[in-house]
PDB file of N, CA and C in Angstrom:
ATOM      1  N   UNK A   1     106.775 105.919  35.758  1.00  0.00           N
ATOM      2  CA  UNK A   1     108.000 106.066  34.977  1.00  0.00           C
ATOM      3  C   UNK A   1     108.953 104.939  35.356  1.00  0.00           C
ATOM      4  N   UNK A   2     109.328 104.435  34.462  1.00  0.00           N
ATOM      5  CA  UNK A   2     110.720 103.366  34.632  1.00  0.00           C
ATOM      6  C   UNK A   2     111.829 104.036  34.469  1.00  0.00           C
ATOM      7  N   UNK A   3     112.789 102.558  34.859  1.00  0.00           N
ATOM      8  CA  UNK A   3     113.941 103.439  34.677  1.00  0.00           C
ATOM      9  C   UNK A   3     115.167 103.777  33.419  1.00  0.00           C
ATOM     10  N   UNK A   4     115.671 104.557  33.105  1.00  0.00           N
ATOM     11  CA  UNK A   4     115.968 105.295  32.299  1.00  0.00           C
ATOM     12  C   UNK A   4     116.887 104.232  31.385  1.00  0.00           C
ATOM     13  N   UNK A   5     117.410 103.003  32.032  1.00  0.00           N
ATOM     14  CA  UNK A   5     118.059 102.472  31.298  1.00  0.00           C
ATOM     15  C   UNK A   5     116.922 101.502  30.636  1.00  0.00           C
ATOM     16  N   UNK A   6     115.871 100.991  31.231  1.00  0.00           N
ATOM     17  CA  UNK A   6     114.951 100.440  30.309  1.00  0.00           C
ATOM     18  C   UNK A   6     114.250 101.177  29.235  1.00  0.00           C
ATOM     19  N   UNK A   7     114.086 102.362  29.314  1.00  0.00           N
ATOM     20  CA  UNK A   7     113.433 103.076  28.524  1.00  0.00           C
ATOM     21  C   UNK A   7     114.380 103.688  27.424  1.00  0.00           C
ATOM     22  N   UNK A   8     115.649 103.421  27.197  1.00  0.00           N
ATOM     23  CA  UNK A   8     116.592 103.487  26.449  1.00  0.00           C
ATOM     24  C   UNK A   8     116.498 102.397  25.392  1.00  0.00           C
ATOM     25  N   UNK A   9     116.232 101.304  25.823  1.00  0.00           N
ATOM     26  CA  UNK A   9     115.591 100.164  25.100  1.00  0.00           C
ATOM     27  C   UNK A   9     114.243 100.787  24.123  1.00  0.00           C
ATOM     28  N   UNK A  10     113.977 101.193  24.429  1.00  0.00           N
ATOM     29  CA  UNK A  10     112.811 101.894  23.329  1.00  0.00           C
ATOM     30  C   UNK A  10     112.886 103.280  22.859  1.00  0.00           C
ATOM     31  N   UNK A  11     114.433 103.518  22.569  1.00  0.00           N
ATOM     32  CA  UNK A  11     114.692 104.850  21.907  1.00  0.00           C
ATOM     33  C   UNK A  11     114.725 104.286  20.569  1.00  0.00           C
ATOM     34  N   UNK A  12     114.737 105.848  19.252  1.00  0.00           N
ATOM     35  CA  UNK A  12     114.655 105.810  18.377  1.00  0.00           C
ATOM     36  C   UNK A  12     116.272 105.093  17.719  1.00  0.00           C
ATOM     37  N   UNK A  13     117.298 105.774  18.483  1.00  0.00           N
ATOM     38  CA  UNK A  13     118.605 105.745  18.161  1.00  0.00           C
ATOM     39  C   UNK A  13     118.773 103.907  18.430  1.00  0.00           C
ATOM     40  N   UNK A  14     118.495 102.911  19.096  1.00  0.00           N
ATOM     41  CA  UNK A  14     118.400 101.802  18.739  1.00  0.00           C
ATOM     42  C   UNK A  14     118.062 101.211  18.042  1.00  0.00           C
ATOM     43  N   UNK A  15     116.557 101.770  17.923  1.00  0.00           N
ATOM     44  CA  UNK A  15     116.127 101.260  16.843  1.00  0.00           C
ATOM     45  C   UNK A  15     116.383 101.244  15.374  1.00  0.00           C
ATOM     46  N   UNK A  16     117.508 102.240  14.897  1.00  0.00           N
ATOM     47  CA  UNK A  16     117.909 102.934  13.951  1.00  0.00           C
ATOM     48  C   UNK A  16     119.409 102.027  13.860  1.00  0.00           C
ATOM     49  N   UNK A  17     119.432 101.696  14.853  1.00  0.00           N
ATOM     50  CA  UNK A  17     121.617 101.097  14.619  1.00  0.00           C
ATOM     51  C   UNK A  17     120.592  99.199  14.366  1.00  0.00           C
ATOM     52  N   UNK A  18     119.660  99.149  14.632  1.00  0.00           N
ATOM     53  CA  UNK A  18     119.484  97.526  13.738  1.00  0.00           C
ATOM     54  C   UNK A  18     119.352  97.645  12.107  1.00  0.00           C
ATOM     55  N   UNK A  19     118.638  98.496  11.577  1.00  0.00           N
ATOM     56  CA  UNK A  19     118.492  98.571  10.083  1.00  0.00           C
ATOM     57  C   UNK A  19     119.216  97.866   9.531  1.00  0.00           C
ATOM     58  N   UNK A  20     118.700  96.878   9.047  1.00  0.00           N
ATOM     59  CA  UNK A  20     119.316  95.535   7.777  1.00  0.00           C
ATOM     60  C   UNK A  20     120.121  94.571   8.733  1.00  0.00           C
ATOM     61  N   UNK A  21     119.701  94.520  10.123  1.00  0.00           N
ATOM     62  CA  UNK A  21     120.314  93.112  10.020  1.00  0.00           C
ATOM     63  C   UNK A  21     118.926  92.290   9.779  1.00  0.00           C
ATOM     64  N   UNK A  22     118.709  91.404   9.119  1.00  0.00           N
ATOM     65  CA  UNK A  22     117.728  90.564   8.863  1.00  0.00           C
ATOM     66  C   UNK A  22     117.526  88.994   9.593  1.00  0.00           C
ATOM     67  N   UNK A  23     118.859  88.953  10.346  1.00  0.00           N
ATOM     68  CA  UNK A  23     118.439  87.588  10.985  1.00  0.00           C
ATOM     69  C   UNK A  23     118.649  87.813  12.201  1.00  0.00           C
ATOM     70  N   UNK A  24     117.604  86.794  12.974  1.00  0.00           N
ATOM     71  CA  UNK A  24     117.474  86.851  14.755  1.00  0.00           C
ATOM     72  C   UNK A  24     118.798  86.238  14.875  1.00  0.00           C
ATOM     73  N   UNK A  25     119.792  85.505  14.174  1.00  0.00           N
ATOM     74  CA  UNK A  25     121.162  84.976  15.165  1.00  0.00           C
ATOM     75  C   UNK A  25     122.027  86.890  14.684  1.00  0.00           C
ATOM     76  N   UNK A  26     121.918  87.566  13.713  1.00  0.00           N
ATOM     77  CA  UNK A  26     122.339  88.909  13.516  1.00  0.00           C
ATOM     78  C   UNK A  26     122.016  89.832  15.040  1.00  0.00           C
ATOM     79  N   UNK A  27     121.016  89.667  14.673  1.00  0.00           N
ATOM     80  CA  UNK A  27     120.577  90.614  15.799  1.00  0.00           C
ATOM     81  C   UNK A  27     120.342  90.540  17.216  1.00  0.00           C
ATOM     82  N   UNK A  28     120.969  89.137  17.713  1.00  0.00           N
ATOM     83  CA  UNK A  28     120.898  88.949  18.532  1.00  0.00           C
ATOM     84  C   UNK A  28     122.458  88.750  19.352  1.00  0.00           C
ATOM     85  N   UNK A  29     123.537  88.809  18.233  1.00  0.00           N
ATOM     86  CA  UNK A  29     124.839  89.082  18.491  1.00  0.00           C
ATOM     87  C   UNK A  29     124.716  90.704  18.399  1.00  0.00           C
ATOM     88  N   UNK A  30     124.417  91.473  17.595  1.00  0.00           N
ATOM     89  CA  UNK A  30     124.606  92.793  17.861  1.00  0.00           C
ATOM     90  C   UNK A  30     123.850  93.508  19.401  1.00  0.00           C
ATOM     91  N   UNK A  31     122.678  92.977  19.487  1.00  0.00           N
ATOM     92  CA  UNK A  31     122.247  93.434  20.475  1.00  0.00           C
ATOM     93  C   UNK A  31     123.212  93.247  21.572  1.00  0.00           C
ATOM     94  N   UNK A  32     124.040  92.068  21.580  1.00  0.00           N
ATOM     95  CA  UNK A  32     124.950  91.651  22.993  1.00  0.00           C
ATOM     96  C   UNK A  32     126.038  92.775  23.033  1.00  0.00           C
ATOM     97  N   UNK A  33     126.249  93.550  22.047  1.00  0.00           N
ATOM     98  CA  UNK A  33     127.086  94.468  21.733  1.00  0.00           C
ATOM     99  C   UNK A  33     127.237  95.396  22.228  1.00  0.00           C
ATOM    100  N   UNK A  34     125.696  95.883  22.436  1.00  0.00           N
ATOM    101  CA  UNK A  34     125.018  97.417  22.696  1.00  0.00           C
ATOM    102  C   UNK A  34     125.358  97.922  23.972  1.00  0.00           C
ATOM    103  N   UNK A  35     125.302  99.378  24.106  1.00  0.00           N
ATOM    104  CA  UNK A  35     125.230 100.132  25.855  1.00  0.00           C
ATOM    105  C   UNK A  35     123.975  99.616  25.798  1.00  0.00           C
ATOM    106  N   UNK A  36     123.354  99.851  26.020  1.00  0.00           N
ATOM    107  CA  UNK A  36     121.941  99.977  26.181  1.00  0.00           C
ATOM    108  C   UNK A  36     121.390  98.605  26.791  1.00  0.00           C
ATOM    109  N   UNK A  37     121.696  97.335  26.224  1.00  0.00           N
ATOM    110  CA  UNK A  37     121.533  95.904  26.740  1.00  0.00           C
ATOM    111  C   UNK A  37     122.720  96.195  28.053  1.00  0.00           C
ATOM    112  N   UNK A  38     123.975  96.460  27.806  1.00  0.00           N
ATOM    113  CA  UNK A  38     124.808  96.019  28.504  1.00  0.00           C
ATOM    114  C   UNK A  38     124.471  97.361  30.144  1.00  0.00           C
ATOM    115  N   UNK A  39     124.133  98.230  29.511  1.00  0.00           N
ATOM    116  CA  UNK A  39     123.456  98.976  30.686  1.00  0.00           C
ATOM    117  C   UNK A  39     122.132  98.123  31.876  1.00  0.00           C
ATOM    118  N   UNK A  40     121.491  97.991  30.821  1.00  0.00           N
ATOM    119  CA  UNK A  40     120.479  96.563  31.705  1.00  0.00           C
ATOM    120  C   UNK A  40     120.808  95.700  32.751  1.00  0.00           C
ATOM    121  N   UNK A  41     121.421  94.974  31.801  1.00  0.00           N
ATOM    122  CA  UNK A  41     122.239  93.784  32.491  1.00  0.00           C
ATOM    123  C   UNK A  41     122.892  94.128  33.772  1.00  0.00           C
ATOM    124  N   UNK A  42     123.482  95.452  34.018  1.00  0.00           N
ATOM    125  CA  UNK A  42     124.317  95.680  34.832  1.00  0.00           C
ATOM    126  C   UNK A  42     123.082  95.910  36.037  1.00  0.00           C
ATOM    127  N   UNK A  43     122.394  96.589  35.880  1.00  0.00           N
ATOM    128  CA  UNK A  43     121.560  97.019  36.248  1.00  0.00           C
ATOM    129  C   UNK A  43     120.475  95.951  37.060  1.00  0.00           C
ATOM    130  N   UNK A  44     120.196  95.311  36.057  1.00  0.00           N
ATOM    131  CA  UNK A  44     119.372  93.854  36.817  1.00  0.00           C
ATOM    132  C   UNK A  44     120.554  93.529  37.849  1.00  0.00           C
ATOM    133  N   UNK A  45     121.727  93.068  37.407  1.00  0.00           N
ATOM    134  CA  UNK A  45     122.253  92.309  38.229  1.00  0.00           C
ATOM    135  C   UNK A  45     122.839  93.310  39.870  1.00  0.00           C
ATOM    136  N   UNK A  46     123.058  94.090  39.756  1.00  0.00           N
ATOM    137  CA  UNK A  46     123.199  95.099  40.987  1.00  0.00           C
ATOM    138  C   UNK A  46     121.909  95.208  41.556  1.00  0.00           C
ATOM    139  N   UNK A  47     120.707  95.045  41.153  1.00  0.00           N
ATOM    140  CA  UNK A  47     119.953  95.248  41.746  1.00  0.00           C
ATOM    141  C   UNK A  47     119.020  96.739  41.672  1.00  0.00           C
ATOM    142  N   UNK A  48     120.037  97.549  40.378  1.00  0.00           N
ATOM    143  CA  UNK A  48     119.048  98.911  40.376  1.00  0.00           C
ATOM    144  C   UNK A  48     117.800  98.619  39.938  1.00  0.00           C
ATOM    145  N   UNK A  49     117.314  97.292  38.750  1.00  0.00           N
ATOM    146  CA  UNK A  49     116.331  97.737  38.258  1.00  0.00           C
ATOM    147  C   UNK A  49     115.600  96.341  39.083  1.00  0.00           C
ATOM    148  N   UNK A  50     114.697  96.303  39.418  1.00  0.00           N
ATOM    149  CA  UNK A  50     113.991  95.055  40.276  1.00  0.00           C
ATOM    150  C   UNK A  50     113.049  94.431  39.283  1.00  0.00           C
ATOM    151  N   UNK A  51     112.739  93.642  39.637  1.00  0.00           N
ATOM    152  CA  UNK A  51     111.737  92.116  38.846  1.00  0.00           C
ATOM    153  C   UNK A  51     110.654  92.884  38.606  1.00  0.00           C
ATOM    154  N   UNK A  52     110.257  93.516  39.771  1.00  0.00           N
ATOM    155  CA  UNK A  52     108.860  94.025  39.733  1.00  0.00           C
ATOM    156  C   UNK A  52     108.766  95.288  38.549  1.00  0.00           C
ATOM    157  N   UNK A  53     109.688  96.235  38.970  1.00  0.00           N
ATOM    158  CA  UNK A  53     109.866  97.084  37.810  1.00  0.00           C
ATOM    159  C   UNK A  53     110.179  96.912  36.678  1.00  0.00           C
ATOM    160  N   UNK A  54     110.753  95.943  36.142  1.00  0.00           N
ATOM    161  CA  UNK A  54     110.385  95.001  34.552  1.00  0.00           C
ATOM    162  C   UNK A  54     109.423  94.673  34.577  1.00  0.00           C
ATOM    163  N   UNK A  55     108.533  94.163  35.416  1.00  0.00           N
ATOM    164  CA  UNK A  55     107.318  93.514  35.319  1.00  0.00           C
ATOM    165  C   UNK A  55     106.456  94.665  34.563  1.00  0.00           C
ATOM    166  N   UNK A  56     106.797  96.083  35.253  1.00  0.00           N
ATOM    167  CA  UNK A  56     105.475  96.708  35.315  1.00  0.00           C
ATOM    168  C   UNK A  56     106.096  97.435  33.595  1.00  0.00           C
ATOM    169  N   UNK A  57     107.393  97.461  33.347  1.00  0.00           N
ATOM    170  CA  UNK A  57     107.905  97.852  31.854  1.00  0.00           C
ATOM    171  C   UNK A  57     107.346  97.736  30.873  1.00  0.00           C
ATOM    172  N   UNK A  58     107.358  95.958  31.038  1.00  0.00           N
ATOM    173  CA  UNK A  58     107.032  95.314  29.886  1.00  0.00           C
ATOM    174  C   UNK A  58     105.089  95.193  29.433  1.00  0.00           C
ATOM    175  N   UNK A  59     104.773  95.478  30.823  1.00  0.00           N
ATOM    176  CA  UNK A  59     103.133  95.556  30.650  1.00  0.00           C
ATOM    177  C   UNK A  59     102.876  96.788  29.849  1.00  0.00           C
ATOM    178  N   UNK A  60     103.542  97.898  30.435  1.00  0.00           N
ATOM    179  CA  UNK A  60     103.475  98.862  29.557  1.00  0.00           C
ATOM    180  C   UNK A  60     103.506  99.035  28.299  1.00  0.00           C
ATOM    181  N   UNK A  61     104.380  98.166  28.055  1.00  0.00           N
ATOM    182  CA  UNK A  61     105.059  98.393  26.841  1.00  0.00           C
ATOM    183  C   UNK A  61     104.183  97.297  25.787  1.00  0.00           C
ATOM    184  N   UNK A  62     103.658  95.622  26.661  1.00  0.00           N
ATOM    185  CA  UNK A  62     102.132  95.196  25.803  1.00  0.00           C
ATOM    186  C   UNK A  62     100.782  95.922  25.591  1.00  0.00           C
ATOM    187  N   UNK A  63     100.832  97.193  26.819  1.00  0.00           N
ATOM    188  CA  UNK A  63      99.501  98.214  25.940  1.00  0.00           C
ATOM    189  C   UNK A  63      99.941  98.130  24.657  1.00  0.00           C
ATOM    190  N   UNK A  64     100.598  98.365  23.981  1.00  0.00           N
ATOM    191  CA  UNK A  64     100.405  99.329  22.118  1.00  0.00           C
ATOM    192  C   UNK A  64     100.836  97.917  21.745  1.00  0.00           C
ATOM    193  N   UNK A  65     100.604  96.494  21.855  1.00  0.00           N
ATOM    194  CA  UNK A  65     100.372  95.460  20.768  1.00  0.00           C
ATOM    195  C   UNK A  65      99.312  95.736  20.538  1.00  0.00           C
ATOM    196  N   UNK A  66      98.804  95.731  19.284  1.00  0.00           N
ATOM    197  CA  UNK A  66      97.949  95.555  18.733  1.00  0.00           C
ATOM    198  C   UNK A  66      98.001  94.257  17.452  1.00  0.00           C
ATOM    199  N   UNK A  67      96.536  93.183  17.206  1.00  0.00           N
ATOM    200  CA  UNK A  67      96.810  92.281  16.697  1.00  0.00           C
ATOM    201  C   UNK A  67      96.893  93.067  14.974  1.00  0.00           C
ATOM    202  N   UNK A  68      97.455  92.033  14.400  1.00  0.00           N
ATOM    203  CA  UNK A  68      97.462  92.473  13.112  1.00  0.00           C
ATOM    204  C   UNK A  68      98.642  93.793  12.288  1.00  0.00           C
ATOM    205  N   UNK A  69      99.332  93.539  13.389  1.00  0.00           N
ATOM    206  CA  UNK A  69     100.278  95.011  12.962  1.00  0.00           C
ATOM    207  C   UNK A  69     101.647  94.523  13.944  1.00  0.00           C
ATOM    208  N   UNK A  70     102.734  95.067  12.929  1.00  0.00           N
ATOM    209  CA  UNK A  70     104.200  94.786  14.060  1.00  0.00           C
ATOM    210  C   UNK A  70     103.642  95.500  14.928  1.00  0.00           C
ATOM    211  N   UNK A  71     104.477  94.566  16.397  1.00  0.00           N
ATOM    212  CA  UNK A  71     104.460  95.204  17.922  1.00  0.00           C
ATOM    213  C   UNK A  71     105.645  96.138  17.720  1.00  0.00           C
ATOM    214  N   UNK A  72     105.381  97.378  17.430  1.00  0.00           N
ATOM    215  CA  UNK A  72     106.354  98.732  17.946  1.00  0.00           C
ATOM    216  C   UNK A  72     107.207  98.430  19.377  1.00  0.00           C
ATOM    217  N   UNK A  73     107.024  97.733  19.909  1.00  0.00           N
ATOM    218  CA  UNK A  73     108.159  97.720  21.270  1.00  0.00           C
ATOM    219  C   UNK A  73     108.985  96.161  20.552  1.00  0.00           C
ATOM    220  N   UNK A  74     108.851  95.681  19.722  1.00  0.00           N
ATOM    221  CA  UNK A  74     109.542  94.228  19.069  1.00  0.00           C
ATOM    222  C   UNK A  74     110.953  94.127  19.776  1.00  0.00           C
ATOM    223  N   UNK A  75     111.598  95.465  19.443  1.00  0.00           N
ATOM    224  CA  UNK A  75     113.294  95.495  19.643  1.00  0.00           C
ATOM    225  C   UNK A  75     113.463  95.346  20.792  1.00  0.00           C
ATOM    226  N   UNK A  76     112.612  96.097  21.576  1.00  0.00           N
ATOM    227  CA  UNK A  76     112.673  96.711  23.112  1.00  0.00           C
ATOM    228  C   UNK A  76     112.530  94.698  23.609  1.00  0.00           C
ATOM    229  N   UNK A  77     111.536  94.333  23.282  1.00  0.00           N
ATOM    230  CA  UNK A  77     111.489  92.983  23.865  1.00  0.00           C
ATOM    231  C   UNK A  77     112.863  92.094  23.642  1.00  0.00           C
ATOM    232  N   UNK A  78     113.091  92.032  22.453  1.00  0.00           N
ATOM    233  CA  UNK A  78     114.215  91.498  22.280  1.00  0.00           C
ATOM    234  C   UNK A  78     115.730  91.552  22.781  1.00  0.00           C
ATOM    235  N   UNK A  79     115.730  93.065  22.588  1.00  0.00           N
ATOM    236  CA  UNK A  79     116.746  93.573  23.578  1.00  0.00           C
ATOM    237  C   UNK A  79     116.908  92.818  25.533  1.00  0.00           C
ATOM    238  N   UNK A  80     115.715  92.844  25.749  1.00  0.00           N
ATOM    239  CA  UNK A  80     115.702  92.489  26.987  1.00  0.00           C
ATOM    240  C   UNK A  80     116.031  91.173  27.141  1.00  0.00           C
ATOM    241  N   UNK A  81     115.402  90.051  26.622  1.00  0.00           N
ATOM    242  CA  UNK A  81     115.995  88.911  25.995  1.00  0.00           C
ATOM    243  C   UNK A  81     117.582  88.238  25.820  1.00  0.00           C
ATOM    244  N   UNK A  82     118.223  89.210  25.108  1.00  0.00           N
ATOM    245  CA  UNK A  82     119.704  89.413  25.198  1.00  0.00           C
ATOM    246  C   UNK A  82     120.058  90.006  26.649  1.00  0.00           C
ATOM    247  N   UNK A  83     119.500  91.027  27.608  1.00  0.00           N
ATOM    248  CA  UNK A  83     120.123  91.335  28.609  1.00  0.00           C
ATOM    249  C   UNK A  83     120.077  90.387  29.140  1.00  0.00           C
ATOM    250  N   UNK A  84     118.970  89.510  29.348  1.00  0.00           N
ATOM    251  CA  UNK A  84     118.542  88.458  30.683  1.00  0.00           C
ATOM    252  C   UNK A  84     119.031  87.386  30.449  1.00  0.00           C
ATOM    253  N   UNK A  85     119.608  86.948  29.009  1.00  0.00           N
ATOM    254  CA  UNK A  85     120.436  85.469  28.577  1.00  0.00           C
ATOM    255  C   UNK A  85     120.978  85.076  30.078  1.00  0.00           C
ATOM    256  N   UNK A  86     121.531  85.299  30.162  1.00  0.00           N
ATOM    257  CA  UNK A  86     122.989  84.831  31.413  1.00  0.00           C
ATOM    258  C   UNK A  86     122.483  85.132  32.530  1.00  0.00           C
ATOM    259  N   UNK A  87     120.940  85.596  33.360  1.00  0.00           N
ATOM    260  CA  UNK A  87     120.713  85.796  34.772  1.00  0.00           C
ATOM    261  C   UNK A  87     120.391  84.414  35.147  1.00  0.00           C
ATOM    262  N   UNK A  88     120.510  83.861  36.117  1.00  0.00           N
ATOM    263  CA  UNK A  88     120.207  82.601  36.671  1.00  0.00           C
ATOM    264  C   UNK A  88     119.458  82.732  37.435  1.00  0.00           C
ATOM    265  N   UNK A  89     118.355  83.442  37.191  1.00  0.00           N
ATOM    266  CA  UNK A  89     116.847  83.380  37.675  1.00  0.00           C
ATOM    267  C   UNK A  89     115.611  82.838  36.907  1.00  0.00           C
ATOM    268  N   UNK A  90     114.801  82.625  38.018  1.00  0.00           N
ATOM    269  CA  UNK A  90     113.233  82.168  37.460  1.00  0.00           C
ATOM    270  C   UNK A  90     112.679  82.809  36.835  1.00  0.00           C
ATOM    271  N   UNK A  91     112.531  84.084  37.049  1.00  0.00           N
ATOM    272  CA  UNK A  91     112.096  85.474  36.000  1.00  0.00           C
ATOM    273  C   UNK A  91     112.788  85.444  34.932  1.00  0.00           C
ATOM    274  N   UNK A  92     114.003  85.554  34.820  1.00  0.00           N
ATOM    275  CA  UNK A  92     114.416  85.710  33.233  1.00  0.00           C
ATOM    276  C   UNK A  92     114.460  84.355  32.745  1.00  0.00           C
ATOM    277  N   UNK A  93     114.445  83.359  33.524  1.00  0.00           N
ATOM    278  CA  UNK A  93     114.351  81.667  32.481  1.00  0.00           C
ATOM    279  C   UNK A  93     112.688  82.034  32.232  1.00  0.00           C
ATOM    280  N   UNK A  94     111.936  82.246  33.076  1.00  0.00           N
ATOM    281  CA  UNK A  94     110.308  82.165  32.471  1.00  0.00           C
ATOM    282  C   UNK A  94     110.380  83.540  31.135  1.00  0.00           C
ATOM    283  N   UNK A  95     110.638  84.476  31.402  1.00  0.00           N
ATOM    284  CA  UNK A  95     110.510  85.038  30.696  1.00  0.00           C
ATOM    285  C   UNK A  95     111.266  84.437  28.959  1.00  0.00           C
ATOM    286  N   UNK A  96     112.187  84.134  29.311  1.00  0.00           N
ATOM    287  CA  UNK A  96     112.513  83.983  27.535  1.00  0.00           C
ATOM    288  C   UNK A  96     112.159  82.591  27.363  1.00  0.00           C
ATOM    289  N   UNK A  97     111.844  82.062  28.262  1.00  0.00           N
ATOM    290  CA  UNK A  97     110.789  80.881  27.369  1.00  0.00           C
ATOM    291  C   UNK A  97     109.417  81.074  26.965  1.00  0.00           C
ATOM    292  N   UNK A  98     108.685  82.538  27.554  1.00  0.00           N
ATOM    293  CA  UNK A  98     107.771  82.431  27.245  1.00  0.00           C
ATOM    294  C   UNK A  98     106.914  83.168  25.999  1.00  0.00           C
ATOM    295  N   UNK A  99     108.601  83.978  25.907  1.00  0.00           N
ATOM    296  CA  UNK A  99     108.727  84.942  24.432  1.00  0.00           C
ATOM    297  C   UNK A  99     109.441  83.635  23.162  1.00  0.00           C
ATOM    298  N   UNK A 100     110.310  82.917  23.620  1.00  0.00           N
ATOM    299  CA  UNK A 100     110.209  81.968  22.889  1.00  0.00           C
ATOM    300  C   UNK A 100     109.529  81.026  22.091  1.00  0.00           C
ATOM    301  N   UNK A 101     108.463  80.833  23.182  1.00  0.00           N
ATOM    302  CA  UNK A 101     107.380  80.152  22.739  1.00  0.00           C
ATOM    303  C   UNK A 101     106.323  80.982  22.217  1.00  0.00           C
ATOM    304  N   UNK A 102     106.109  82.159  21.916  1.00  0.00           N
ATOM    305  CA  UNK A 102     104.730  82.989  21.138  1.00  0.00           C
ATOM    306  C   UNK A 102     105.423  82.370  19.556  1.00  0.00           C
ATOM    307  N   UNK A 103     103.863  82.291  19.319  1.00  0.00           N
ATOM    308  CA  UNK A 103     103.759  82.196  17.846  1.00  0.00           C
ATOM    309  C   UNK A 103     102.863  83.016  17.046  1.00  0.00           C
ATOM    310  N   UNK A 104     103.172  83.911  17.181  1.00  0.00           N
ATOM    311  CA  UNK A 104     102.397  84.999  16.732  1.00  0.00           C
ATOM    312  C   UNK A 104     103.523  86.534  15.619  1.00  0.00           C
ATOM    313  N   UNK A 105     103.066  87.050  14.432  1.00  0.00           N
ATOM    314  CA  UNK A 105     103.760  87.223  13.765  1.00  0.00           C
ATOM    315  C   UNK A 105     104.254  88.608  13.855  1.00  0.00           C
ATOM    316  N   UNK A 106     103.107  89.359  14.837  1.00  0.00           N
ATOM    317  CA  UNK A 106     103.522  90.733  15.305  1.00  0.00           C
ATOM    318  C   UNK A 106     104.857  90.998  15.569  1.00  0.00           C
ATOM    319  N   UNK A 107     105.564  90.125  16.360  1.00  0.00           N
ATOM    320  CA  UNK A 107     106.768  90.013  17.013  1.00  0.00           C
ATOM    321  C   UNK A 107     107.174  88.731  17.207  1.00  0.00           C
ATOM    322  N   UNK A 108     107.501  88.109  15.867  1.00  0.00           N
ATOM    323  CA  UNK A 108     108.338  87.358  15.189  1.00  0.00           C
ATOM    324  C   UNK A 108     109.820  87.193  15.744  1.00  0.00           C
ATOM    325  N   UNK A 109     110.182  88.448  15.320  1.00  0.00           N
ATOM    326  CA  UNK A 109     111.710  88.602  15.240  1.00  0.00           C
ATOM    327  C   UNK A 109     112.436  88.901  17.007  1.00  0.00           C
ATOM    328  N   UNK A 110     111.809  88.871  17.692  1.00  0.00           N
ATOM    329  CA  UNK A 110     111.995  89.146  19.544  1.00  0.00           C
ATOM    330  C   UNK A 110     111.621  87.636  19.747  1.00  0.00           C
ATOM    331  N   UNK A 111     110.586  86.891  19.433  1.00  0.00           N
ATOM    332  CA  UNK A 111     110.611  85.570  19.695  1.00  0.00           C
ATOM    333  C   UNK A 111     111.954  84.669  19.176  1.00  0.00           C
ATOM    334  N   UNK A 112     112.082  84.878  17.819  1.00  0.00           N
ATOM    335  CA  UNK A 112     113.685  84.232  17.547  1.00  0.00           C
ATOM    336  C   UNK A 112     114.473  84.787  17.864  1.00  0.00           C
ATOM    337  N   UNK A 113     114.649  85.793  18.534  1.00  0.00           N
ATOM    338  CA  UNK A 113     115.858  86.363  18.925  1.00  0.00           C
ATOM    339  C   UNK A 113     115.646  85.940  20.268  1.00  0.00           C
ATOM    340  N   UNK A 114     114.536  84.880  21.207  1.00  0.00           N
ATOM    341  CA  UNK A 114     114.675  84.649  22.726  1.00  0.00           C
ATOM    342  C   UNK A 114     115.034  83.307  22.097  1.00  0.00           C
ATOM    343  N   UNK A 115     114.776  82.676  21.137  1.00  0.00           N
ATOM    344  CA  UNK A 115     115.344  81.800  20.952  1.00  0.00           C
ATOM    345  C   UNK A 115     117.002  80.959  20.725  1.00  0.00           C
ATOM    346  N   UNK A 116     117.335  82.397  19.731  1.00  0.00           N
ATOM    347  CA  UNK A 116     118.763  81.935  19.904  1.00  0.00           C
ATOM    348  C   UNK A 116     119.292  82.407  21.231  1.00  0.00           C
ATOM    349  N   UNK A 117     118.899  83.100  22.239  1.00  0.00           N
ATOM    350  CA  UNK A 117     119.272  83.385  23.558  1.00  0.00           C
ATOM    351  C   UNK A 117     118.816  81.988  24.222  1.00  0.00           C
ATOM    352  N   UNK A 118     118.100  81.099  24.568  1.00  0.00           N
ATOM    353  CA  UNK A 118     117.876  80.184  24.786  1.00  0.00           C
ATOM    354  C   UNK A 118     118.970  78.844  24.714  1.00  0.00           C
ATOM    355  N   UNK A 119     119.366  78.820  22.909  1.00  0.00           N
ATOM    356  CA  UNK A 119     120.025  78.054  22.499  1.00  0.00           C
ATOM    357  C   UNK A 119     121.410  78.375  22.902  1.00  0.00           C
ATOM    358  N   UNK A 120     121.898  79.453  22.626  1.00  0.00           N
ATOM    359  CA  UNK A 120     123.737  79.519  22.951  1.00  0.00           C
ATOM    360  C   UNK A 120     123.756  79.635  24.844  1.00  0.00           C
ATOM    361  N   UNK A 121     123.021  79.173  25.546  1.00  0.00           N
ATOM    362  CA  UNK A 121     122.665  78.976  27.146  1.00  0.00           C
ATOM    363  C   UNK A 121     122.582  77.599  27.169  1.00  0.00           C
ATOM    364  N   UNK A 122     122.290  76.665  26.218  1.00  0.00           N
ATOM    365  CA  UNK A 122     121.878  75.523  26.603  1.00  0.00           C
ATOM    366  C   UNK A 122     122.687  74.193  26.477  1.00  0.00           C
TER     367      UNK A 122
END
């Protein structure tokens, strides 16, 4: 089990307050908005939630990609993306460069959304 503020990232009620924004610079200002990111963030940076325990989140959360079909955790990735913009670590710079860089269409919209997190950092 993770912890409760990451797994908030993959509630229904998030997923439900994006409906119709259609662009990754949209949704990637609203996400900066959210409890739920801003719970994270706090969280990484105090030290409640550790590297390792994202590590083991997000593996979890690549079980149910499957090719050929949206990745159901899309938001959840993205979301995280927006929390980690501003950490000045190696983990969150590798990480959103490396969601940046997928080119793959499952999860499209979490890759441009690490992108404009990338860009308004740079």
């Amino acid at each position: 089990m993770s912890s409760p503020a990451l797994e908030r990232l993959t509630s229904d009620e998030l997923f439900l307050s994006v409906a119709g924004l259609s662009t990754p610079n949209a949704l990637h200002r609203f996400l900066g908005t959210r409890y739920e990111v801003a719970e994270v963030r706090e969280a990484l940076r105090e030290g409640a939630i550790s590297e390792e325990a994202l590590r083991r989140f997000l593996s979890r959360l690549t079980e149910d990609f499957r090719r050929g079909e949206r990745f159901v955790h899309e938001l959840a990735f993205a979301a995280l993306a927006v929390a980690m913009e501003t950490r000045p670590t190696s983990f969150a710079e590798e990480f959103l460069q490396d969601l940046a860089r997928l080119q793959i269409g499952e999860i499209s919209i979490a890759t441009r959304v690490a992108r404009e997190c990338l860009e308004v950092h740079t």
